[in-house]
C-alpha atoms as a PDB file:
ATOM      1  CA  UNK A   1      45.084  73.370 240.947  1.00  0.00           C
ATOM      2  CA  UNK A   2      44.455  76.615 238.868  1.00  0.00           C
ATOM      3  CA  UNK A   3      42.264  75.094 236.985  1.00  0.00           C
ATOM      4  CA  UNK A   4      40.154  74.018 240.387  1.00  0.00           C
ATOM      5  CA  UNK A   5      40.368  77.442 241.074  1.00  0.00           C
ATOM      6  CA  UNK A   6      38.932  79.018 237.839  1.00  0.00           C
ATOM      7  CA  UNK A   7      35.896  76.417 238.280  1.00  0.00           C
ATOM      8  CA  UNK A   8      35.356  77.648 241.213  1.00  0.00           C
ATOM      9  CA  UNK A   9      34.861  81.441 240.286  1.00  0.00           C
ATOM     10  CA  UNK A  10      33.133  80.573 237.221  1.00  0.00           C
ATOM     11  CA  UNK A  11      30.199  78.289 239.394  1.00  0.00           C
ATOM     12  CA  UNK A  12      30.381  81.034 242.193  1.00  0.00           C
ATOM     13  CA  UNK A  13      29.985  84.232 239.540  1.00  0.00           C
ATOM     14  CA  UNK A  14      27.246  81.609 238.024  1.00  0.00           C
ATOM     15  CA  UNK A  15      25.489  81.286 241.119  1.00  0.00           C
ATOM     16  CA  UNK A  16      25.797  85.017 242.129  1.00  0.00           C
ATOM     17  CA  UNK A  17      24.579  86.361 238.450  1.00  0.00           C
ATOM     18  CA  UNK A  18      21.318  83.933 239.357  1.00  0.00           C
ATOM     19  CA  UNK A  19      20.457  84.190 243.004  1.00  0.00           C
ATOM     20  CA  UNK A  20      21.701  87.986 244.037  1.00  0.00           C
ATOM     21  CA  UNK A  21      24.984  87.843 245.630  1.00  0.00           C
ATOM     22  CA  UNK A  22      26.055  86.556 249.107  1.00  0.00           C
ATOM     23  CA  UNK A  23      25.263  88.931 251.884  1.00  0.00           C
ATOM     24  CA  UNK A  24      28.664  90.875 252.821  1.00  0.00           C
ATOM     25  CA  UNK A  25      29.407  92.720 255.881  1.00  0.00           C
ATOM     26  CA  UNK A  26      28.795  95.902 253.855  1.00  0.00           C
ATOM     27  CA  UNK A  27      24.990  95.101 253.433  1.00  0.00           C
ATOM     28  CA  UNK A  28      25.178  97.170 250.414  1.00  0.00           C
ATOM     29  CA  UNK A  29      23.969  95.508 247.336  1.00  0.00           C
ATOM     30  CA  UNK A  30      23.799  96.646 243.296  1.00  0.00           C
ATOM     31  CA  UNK A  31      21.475  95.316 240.652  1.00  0.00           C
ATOM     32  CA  UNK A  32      23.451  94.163 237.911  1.00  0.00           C
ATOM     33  CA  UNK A  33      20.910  94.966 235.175  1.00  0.00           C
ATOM     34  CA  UNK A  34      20.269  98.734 236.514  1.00  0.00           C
ATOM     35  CA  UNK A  35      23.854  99.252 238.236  1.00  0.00           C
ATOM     36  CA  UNK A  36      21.955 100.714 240.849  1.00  0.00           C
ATOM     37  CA  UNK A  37      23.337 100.403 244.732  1.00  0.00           C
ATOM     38  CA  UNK A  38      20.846  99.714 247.784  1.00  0.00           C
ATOM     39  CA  UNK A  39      22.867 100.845 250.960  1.00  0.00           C
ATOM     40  CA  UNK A  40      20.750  99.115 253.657  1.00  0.00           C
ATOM     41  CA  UNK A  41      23.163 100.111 256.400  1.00  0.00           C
ATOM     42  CA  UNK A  42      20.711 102.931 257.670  1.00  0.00           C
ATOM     43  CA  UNK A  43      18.109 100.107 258.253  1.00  0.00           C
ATOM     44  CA  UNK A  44      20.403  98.234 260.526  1.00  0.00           C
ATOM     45  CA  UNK A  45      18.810  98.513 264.449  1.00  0.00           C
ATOM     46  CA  UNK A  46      20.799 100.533 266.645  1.00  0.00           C
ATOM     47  CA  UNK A  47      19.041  98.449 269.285  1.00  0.00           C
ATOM     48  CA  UNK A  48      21.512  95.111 270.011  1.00  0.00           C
ATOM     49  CA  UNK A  49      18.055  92.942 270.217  1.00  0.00           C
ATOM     50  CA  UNK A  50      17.231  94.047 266.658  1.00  0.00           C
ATOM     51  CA  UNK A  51      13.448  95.162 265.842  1.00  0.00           C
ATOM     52  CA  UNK A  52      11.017  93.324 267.814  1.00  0.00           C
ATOM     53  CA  UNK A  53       7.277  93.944 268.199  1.00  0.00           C
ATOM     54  CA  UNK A  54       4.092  92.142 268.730  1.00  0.00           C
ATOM     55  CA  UNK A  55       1.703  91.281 265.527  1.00  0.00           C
ATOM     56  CA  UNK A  56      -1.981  89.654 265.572  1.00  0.00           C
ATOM     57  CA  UNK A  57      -2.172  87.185 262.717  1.00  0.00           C
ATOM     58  CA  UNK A  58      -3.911  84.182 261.467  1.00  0.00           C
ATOM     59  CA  UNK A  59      -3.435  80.606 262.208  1.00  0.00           C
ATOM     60  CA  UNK A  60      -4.997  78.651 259.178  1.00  0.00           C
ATOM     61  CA  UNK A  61      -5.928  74.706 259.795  1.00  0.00           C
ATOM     62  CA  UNK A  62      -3.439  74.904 263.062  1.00  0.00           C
ATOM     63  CA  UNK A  63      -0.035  75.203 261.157  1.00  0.00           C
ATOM     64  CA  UNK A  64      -0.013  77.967 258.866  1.00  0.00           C
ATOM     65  CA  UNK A  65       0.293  81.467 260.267  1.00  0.00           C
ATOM     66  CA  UNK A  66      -0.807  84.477 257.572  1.00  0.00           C
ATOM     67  CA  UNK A  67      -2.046  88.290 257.807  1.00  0.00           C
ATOM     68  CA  UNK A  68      -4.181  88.228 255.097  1.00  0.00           C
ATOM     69  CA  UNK A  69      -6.482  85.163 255.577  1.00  0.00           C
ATOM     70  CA  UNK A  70      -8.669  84.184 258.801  1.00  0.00           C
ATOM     71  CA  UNK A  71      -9.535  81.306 260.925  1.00  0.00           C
ATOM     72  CA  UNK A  72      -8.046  81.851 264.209  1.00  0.00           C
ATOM     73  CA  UNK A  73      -6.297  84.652 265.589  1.00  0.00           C
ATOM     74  CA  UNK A  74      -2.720  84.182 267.078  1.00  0.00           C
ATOM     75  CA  UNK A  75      -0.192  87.161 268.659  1.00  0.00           C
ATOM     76  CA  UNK A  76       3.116  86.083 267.403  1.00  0.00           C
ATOM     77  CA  UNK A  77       6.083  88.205 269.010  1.00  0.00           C
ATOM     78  CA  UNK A  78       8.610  88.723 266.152  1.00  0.00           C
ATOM     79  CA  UNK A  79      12.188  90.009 266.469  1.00  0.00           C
ATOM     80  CA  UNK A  80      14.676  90.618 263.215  1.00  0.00           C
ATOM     81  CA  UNK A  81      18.005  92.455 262.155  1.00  0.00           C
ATOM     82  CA  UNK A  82      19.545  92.684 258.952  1.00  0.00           C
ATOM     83  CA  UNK A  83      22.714  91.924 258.108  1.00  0.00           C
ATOM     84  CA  UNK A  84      24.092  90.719 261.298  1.00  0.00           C
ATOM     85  CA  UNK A  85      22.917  87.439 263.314  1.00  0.00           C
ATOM     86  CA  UNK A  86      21.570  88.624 266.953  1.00  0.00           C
ATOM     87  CA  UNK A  87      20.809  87.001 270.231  1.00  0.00           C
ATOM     88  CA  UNK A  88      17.514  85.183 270.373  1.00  0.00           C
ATOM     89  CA  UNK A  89      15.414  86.752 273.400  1.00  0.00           C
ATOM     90  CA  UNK A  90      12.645  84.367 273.196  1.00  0.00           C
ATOM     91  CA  UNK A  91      12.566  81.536 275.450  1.00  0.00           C
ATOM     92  CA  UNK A  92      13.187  78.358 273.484  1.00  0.00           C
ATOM     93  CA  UNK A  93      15.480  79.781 271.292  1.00  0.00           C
ATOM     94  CA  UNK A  94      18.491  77.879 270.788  1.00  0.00           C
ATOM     95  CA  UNK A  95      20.023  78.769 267.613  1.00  0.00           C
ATOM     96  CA  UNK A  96      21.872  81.537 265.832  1.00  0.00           C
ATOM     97  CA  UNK A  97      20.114  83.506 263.715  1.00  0.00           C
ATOM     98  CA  UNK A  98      18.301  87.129 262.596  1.00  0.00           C
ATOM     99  CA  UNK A  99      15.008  86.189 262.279  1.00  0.00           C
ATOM    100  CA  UNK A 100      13.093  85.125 265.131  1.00  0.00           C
ATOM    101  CA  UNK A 101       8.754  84.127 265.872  1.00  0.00           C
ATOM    102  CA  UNK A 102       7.578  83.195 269.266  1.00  0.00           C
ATOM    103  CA  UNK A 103       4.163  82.246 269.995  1.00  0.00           C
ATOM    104  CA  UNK A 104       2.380  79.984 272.626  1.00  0.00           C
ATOM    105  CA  UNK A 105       1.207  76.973 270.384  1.00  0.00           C
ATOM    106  CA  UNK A 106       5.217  76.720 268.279  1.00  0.00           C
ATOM    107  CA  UNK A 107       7.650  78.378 270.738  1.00  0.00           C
ATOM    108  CA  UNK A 108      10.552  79.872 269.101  1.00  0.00           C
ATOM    109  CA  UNK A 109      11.347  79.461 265.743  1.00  0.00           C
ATOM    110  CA  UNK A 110      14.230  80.940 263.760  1.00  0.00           C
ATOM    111  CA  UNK A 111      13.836  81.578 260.410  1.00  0.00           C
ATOM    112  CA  UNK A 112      17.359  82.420 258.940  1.00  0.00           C
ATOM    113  CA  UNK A 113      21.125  83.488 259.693  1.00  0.00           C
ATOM    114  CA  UNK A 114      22.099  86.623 257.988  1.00  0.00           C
ATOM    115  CA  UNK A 115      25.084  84.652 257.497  1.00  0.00           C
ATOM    116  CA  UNK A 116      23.502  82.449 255.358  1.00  0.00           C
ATOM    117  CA  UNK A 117      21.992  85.109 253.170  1.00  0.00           C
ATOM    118  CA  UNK A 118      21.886  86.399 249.677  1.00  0.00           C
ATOM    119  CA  UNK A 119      19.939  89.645 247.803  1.00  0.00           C
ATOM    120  CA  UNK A 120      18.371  90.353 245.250  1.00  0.00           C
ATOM    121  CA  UNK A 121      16.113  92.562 243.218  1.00  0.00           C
ATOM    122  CA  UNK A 122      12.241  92.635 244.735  1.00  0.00           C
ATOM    123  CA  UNK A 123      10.079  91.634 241.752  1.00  0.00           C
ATOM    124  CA  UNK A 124       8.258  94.821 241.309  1.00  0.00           C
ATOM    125  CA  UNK A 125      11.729  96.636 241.419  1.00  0.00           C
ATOM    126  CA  UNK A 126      10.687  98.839 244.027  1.00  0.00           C
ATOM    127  CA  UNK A 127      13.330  97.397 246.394  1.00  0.00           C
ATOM    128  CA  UNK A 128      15.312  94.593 247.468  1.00  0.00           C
ATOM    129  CA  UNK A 129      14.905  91.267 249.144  1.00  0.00           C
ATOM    130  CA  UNK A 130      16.971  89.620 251.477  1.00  0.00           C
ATOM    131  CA  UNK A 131      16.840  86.183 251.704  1.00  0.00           C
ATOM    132  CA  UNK A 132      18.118  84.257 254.661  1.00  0.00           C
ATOM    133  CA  UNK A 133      18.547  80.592 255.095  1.00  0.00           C
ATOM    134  CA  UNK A 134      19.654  77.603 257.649  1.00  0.00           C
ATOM    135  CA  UNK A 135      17.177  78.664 260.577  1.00  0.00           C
ATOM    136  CA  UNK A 136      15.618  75.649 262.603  1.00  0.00           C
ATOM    137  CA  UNK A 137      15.583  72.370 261.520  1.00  0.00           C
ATOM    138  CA  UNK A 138      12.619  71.347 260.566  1.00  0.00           C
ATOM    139  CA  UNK A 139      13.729  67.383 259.863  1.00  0.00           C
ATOM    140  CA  UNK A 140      16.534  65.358 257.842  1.00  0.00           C
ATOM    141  CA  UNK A 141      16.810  67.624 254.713  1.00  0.00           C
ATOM    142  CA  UNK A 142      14.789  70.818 255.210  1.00  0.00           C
ATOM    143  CA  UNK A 143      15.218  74.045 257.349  1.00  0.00           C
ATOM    144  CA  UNK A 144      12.749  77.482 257.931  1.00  0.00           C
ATOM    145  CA  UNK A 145      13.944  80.360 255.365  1.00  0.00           C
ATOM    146  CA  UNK A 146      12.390  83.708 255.873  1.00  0.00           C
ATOM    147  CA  UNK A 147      12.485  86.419 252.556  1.00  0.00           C
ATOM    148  CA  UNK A 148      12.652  90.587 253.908  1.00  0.00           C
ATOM    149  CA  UNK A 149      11.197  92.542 251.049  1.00  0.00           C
ATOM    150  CA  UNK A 150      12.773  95.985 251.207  1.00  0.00           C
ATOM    151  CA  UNK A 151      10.419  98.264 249.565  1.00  0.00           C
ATOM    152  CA  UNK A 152       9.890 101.948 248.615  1.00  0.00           C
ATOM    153  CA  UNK A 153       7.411 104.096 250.267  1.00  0.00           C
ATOM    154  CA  UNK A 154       7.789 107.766 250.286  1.00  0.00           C
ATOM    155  CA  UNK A 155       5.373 108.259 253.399  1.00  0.00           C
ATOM    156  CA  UNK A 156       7.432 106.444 256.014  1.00  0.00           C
ATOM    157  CA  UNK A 157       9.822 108.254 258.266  1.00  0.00           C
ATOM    158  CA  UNK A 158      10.361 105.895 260.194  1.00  0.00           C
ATOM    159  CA  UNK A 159      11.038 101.770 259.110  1.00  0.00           C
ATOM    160  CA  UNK A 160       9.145  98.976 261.003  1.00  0.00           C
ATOM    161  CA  UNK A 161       9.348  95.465 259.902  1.00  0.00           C
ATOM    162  CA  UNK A 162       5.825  93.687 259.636  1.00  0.00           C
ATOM    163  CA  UNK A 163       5.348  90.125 259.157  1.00  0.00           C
ATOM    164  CA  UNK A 164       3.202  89.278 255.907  1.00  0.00           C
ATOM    165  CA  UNK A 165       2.679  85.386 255.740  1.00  0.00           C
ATOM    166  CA  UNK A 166       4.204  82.028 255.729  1.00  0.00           C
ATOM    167  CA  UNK A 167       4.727  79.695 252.370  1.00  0.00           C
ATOM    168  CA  UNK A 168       3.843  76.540 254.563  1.00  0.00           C
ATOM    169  CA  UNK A 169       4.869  74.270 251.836  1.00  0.00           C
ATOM    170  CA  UNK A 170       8.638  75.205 251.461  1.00  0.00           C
ATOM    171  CA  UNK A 171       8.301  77.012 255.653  1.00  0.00           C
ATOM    172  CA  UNK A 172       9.363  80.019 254.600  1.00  0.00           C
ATOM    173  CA  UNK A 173       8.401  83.524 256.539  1.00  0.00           C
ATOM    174  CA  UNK A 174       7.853  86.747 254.340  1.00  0.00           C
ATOM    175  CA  UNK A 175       8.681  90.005 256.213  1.00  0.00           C
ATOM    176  CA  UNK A 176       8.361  93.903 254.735  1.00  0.00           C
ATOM    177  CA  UNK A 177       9.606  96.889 255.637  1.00  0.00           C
ATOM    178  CA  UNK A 178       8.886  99.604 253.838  1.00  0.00           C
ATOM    179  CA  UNK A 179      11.078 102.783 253.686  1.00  0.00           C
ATOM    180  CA  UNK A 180      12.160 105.915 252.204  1.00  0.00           C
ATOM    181  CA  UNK A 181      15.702 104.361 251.563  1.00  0.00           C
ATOM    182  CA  UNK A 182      14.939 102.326 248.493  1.00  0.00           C
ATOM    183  CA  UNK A 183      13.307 105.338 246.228  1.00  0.00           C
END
């Protein structure tokens, strides 16, 4: 039995040391090369819905949706909190999560539960992301995953998620929000 036990912190300080660590209700987190603490409590909406707002993006060959690339243009409502799973308000929505999309052509698609969620440094260390897992199911093995890059900017007074693009081939969603927080 102890010995079950010390596996089991060993493989879970292995898995933390690699991937971040798990999301806690604290949604504080410290890089353990730098030792230095991101409090992303401040970034947390006040509004129970989360942040929501409306974007204009690309749709590329039908399935992909992107802001940086054209073919067709698509207005995607988006709604996300950190740290805390929210109520969809998207009709369609049927899951638990903090990452929502709705548009006309996919419905409502969730793209992560904050419960399901680890961080870690961004790779230009001028932040941190927060990666969430387990949204919708997208068949037998694989689900969407959406990555919130938390990064510095000086110039913002006030935080506003954007969405940035979709990795189609592992249906993941990349959000930013930039903010003073992280310098």
């Amino acid at each position: 039995m102890l010995r079950t036990g010390i596996f089991l912190i060993l493989m879970l300080a292995c898995f933390m040391s690699v991937f971040g660590r798990f999301l806690s209700t604290d949604c504080q987190y410290m890089d353990p090369t730098t030792g230095k603490k991101y409090d992303l409590r401040p970034l947390i909406s006040s509004n129970p819905a989360g942040y929501t707002w409306n974007q204009t993006i690309w749709s590329i060959g039908g399935y992909s949706l992107d802001s940086l690339s054209n073919d067709v243009q698509v207005n995607v409502s988006f709604q996300l909190q950190l740290c805390k799973d929210i109520q969809p308000i998207f009709k369609g929505c049927n899951s638990t999560g903090a990452a929502y999309s709705y548009d006309m052509k996919n419905g409502c698609i969730n793209w992560g539960q904050a419960t399901a969620a680890a961080f870690d440094v961004v790779p230009f260390k001028d932040g941190v992301f927060l990666q969430m897992f387990h949204g919708d199911k997208i068949n037998h093995w694989q689900k969407y995953m959406s990555n919130i890059y938390i990064v510095c900017d000086k110039t913002v007074t006030q935080p506003m998620p954007m969405f940035e693009h979709i990795k189609s081939d592992i249906s993941q969603a990349h959000f930013k929000i930039r903010t003073k927080l992280m310098c």
